[in-house]
C-alpha atoms as a PDB file:
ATOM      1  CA  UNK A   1     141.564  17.240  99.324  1.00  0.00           C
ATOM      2  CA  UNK A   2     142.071  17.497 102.917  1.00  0.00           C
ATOM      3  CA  UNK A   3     145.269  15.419 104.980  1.00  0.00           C
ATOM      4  CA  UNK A   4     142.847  12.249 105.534  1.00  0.00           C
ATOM      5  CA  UNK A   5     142.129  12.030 101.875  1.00  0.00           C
ATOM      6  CA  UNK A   6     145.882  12.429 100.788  1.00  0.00           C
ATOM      7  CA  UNK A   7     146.786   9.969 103.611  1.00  0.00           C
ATOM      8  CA  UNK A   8     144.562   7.326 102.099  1.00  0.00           C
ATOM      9  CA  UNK A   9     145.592   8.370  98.201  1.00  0.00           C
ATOM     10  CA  UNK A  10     148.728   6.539  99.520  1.00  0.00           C
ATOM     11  CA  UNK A  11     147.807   3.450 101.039  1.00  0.00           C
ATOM     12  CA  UNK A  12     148.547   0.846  98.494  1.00  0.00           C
ATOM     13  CA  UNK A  13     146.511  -1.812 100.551  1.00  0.00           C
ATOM     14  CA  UNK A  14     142.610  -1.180 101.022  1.00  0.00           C
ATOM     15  CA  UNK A  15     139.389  -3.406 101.024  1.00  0.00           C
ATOM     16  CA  UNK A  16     136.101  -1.911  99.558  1.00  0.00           C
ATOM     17  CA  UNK A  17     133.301  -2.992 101.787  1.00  0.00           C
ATOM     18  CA  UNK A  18     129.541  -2.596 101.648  1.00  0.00           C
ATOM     19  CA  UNK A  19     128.044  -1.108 104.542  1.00  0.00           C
ATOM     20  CA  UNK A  20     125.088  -3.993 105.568  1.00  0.00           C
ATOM     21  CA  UNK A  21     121.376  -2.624 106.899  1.00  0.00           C
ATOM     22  CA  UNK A  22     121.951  -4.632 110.371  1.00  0.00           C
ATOM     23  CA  UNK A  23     125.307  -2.524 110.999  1.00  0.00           C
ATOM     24  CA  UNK A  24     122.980   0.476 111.586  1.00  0.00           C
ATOM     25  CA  UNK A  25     121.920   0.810 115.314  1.00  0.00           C
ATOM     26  CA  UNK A  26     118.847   2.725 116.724  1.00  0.00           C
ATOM     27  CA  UNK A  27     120.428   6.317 116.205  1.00  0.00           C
ATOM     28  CA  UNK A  28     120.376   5.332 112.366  1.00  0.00           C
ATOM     29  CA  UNK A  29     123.916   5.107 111.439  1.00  0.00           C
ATOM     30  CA  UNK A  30     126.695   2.771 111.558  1.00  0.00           C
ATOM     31  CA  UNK A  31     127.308   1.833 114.881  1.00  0.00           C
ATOM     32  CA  UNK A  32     130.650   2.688 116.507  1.00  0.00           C
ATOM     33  CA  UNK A  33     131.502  -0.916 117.035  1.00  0.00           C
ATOM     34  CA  UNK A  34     131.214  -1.766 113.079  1.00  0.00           C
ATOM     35  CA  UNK A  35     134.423   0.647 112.488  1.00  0.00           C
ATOM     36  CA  UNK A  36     136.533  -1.682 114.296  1.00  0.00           C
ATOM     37  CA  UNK A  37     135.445  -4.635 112.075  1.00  0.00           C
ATOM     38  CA  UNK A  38     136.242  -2.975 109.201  1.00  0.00           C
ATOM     39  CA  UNK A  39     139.663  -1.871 110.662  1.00  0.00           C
ATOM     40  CA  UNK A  40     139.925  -5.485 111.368  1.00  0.00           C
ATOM     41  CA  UNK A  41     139.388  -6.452 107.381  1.00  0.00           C
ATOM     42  CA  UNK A  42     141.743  -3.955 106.766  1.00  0.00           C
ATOM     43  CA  UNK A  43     144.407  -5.272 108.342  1.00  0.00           C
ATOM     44  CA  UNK A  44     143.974  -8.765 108.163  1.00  0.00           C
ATOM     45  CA  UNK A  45     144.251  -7.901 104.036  1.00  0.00           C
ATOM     46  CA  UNK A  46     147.788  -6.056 104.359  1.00  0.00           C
ATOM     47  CA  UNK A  47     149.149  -8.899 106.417  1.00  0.00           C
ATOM     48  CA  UNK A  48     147.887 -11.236 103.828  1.00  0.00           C
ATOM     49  CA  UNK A  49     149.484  -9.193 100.705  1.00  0.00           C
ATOM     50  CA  UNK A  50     152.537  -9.144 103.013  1.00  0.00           C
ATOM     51  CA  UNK A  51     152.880 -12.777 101.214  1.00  0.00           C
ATOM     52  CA  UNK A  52     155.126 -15.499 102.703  1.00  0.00           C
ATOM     53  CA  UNK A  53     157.266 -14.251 105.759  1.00  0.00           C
ATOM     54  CA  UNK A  54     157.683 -17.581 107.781  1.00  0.00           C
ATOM     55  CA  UNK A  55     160.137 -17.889 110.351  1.00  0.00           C
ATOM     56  CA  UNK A  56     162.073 -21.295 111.196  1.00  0.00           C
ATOM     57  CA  UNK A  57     159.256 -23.084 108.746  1.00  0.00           C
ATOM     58  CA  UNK A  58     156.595 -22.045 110.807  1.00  0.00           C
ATOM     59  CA  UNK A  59     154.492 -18.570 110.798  1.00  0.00           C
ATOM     60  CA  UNK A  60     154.184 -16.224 113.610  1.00  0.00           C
ATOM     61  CA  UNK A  61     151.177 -15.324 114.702  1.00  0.00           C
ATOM     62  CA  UNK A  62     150.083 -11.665 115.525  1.00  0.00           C
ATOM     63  CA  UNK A  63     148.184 -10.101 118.180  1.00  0.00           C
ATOM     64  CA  UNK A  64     146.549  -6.619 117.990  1.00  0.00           C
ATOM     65  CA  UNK A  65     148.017  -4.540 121.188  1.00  0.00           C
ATOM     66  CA  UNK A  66     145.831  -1.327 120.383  1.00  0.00           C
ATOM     67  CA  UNK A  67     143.179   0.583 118.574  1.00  0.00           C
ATOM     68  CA  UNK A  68     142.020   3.224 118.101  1.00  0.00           C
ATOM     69  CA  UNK A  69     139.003   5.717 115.657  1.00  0.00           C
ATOM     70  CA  UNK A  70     138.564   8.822 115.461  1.00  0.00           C
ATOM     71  CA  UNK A  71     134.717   9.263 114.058  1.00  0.00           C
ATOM     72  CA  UNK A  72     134.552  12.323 111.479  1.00  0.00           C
ATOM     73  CA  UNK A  73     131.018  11.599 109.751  1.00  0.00           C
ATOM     74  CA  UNK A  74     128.141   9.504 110.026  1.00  0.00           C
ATOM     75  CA  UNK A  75     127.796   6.880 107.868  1.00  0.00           C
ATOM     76  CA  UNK A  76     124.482   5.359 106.765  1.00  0.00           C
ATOM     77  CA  UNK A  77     123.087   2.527 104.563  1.00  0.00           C
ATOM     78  CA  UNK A  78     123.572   2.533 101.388  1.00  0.00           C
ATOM     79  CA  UNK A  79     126.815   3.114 101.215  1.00  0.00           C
ATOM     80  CA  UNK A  80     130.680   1.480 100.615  1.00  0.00           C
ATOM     81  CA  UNK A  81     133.435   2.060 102.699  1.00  0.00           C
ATOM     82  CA  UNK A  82     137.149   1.758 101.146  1.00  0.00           C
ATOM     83  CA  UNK A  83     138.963   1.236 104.283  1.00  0.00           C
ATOM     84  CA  UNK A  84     142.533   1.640 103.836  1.00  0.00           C
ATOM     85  CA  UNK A  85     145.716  -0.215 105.756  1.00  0.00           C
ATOM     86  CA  UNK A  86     149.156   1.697 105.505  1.00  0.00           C
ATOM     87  CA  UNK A  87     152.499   1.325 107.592  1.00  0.00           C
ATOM     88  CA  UNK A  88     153.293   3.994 109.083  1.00  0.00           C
ATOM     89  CA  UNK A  89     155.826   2.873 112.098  1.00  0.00           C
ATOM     90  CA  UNK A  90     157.865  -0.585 112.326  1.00  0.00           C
ATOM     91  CA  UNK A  91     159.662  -1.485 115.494  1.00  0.00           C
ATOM     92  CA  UNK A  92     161.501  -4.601 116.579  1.00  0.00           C
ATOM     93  CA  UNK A  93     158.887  -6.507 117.522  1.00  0.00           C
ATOM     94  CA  UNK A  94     155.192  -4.760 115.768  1.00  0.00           C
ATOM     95  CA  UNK A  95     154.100  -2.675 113.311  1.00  0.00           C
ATOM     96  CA  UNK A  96     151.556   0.080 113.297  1.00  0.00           C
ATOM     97  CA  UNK A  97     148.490   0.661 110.713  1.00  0.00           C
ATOM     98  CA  UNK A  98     146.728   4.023 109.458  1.00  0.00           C
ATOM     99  CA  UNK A  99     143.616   3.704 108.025  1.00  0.00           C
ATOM    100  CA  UNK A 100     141.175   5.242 106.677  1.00  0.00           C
ATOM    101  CA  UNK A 101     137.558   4.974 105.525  1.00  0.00           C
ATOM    102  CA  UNK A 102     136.681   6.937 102.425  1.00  0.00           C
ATOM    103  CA  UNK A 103     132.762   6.811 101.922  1.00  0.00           C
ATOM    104  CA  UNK A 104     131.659   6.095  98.217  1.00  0.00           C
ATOM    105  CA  UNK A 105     128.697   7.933  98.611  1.00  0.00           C
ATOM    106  CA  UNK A 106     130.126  11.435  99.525  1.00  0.00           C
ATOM    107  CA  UNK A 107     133.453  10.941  98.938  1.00  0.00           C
ATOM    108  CA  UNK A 108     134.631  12.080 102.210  1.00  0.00           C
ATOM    109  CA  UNK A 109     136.750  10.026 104.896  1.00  0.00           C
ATOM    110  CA  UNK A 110     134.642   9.383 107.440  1.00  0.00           C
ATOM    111  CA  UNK A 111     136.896   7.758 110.222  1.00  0.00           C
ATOM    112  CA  UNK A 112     140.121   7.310 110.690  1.00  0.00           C
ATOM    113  CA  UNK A 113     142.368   4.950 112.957  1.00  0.00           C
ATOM    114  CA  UNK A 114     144.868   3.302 113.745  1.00  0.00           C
ATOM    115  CA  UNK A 115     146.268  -0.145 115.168  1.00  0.00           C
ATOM    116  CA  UNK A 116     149.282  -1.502 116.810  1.00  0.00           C
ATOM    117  CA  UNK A 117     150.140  -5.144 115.363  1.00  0.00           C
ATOM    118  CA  UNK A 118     152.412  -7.501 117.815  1.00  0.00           C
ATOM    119  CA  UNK A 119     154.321 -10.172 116.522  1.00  0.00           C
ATOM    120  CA  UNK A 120     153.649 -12.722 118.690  1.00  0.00           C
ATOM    121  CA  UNK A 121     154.286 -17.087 119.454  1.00  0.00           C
ATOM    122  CA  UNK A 122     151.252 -18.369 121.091  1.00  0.00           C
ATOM    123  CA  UNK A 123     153.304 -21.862 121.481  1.00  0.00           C
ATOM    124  CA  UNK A 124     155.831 -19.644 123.994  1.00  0.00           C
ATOM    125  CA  UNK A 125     152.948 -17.046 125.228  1.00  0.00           C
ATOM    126  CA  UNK A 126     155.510 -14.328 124.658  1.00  0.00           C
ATOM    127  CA  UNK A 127     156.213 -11.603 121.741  1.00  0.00           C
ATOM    128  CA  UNK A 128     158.875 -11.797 119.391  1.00  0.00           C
ATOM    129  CA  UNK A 129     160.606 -10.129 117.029  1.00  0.00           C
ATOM    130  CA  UNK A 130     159.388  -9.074 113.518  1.00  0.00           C
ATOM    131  CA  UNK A 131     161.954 -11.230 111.059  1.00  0.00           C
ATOM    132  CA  UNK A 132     163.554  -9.913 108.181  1.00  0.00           C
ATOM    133  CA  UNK A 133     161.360 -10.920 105.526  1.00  0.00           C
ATOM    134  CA  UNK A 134     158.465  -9.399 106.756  1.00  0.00           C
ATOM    135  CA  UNK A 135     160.485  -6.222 107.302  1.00  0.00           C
ATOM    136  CA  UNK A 136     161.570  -6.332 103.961  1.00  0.00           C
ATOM    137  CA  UNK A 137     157.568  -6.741 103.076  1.00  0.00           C
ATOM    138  CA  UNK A 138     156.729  -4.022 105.279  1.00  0.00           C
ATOM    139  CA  UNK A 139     159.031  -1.837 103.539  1.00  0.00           C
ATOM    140  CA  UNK A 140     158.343  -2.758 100.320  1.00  0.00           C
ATOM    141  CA  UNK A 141     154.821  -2.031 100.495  1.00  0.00           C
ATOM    142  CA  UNK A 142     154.916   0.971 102.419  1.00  0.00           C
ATOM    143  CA  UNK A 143     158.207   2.125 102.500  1.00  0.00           C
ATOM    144  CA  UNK A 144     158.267   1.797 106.136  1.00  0.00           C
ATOM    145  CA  UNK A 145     162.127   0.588 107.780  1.00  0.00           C
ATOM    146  CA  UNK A 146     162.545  -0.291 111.432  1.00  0.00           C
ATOM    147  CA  UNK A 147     163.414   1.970 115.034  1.00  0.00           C
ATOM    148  CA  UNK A 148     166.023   0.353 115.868  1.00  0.00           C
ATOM    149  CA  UNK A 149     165.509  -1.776 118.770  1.00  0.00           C
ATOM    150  CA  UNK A 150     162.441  -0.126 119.271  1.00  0.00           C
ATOM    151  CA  UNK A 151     159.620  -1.529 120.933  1.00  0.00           C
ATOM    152  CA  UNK A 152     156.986  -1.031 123.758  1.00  0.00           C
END
């Protein structure tokens, strides 16, 4: 088991997801773009498990500040991707995500990235801080706790 596998064994957050024929683009693999997408499932399933971290009755929204894949393997239909979503930083006003995507068919990870989550109010335009609850979330997935004042 290499660092990438380990590093996924311990993401308690992951989606399984079929790779489609269409995703496959004239070089006959997945297309570079399609990682992102799954990246995007990914993380749109921890925030979700995160579970109910409102702040003054009202939800914050998010906004993804950066991305970024490093491509270890092609990947080609058929085959399932478990991408993984793990915490692996939490400052005062994001969070950042390692994933992972683990190819059923070889068993290998085949990518790996990560992403930069913002909190964010679109009713003010402006960023804002993570609140306690979904620090407490965070860490209680993950085992993740906060920089101090951190941010960026």
């Amino acid at each position: 088991m290499d660092a990438h596998q380990a590093d996924a064994a311990l993401a308690r957050v992951w989606v399984d997801i079929p790779v489609a024929w269409g995703e496959m683009d004239a070089l006959g693999h997945v297309n570079n773009v399609v990682f992102f997408r799954y990246m995007e499932t990914a993380r749109i399933e921890y925030i979700r498990r995160l579970g109910d971290w409102a702040r003054d009755g009202r939800p914050p929204g998010f906004i993804l500040q950066s991305a970024s894949i490093r491509f270890r393997r092609p990947v080609v239909f058929p085959d399932t991707l478990r991408v993984t979503a793990r915490a692996v930083e939490v400052a005062a006003d994001r969070f950042t995500l390692s994933h992972a995507m683990v190819s059923s068919a070889s068993g290998e990870v085949v990518a790996i990235g990560q992403g930069v989550v913002v909190s964010y109010d679109y009713a003010l335009g402006t960023k804002v801080p993570l609140s306690d609850t979904l620090r407490r979330a965070i860490n209680a997935t993950d085992g993740v706790t906060s920089r101090a004042g951190a941010s960026g």
